[in-house]
C-alpha atoms as a PDB file:
ATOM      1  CA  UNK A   1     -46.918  53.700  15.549  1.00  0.00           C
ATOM      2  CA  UNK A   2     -50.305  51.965  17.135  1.00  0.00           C
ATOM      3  CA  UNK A   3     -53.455  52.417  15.242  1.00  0.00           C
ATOM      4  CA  UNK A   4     -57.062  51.530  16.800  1.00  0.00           C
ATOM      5  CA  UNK A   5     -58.345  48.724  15.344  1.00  0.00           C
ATOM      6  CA  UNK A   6     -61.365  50.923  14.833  1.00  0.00           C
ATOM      7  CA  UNK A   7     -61.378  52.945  12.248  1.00  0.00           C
ATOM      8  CA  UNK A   8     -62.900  56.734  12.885  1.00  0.00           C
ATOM      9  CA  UNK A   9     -65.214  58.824  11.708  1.00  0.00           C
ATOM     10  CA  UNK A  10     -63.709  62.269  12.247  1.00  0.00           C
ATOM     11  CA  UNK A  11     -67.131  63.508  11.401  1.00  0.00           C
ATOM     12  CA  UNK A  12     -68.564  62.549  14.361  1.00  0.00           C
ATOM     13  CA  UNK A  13     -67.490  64.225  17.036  1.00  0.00           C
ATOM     14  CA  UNK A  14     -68.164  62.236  20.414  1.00  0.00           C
ATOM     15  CA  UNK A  15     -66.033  59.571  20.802  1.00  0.00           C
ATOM     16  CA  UNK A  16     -68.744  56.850  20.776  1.00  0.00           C
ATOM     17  CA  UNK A  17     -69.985  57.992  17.585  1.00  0.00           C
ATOM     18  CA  UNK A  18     -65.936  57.902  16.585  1.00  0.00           C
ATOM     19  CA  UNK A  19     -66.308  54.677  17.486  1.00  0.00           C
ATOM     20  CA  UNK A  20     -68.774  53.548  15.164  1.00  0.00           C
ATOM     21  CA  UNK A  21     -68.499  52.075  11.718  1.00  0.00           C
ATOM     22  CA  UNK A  22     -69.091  53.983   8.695  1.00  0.00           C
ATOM     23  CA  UNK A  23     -72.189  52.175   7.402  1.00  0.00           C
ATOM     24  CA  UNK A  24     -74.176  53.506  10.247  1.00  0.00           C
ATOM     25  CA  UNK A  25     -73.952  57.105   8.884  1.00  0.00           C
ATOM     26  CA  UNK A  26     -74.972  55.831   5.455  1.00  0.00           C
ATOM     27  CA  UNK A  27     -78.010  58.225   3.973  1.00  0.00           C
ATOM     28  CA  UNK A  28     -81.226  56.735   3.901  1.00  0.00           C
ATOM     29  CA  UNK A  29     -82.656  56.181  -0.236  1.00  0.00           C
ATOM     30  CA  UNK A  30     -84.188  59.121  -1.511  1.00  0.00           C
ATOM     31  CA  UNK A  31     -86.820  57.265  -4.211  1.00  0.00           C
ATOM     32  CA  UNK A  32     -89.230  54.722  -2.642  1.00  0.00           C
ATOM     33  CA  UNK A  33     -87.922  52.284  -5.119  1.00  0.00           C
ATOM     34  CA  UNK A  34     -84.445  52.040  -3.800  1.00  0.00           C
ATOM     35  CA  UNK A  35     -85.920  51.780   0.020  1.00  0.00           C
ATOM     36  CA  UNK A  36     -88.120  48.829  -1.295  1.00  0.00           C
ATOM     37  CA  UNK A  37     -85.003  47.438  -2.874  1.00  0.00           C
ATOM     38  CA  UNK A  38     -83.109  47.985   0.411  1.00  0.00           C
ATOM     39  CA  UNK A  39     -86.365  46.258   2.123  1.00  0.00           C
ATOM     40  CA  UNK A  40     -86.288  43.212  -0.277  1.00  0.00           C
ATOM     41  CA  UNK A  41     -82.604  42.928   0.511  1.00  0.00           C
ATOM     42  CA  UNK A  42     -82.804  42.824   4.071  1.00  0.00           C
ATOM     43  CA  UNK A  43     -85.522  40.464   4.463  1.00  0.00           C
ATOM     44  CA  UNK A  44     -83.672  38.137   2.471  1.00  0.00           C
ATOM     45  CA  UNK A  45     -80.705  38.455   4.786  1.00  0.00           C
ATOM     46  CA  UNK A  46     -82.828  37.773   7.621  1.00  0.00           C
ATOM     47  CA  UNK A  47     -84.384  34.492   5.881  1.00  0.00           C
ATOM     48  CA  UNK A  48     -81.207  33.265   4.930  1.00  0.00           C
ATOM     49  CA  UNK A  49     -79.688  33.895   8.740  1.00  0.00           C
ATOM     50  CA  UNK A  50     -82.812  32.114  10.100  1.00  0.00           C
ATOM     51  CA  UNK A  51     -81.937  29.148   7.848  1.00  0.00           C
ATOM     52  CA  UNK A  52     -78.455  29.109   8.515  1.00  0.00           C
ATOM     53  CA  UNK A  53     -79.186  28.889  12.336  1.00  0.00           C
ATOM     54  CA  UNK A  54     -82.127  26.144  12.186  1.00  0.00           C
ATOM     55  CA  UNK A  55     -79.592  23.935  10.117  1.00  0.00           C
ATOM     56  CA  UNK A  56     -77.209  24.264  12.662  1.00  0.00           C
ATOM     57  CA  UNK A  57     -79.070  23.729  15.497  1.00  0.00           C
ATOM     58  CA  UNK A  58     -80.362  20.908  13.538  1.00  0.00           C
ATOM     59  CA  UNK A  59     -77.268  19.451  13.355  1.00  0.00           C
ATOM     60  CA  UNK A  60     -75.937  19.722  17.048  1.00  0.00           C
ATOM     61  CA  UNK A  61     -78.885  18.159  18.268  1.00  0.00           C
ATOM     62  CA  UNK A  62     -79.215  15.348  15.586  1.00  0.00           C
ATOM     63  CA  UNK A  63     -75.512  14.708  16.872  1.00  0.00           C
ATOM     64  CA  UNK A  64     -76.175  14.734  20.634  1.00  0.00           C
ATOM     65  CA  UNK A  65     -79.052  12.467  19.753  1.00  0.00           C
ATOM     66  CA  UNK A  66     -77.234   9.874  17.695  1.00  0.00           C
END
């Protein structure tokens, strides 16, 4: 038997939205505290990406340089 190598949402009825991972139909945070929580976490996420991708262009360039 072949399975997708998506997993579906048999919620969603249109087959992009079957398509879709499951996170994307999480609920939003009722209290404001857990949305600034969710906040705080995701700018934190998008510092430490920004990071990640200045030290490695950092490091391909120092290398084509020396």
């Amino acid at each position: 038997m072949r399975r997708s190598l998506v997993l579906t949402n048999e919620v969603a009825r249109h087959p992009f939205r079957m398509g879709l991972p499951q996170n994307v139909f999480r609920v939003a945070p009722e209290n404001e505290e857990d949305a600034r929580k969710a906040a705080r976490q995701s700018d934190d996420q998008d510092w430490k990406l920004f990071l990640l991708s200045f030290t490695a262009f950092f490091t391909v360039a120092y290398s084509f340089i020396a």
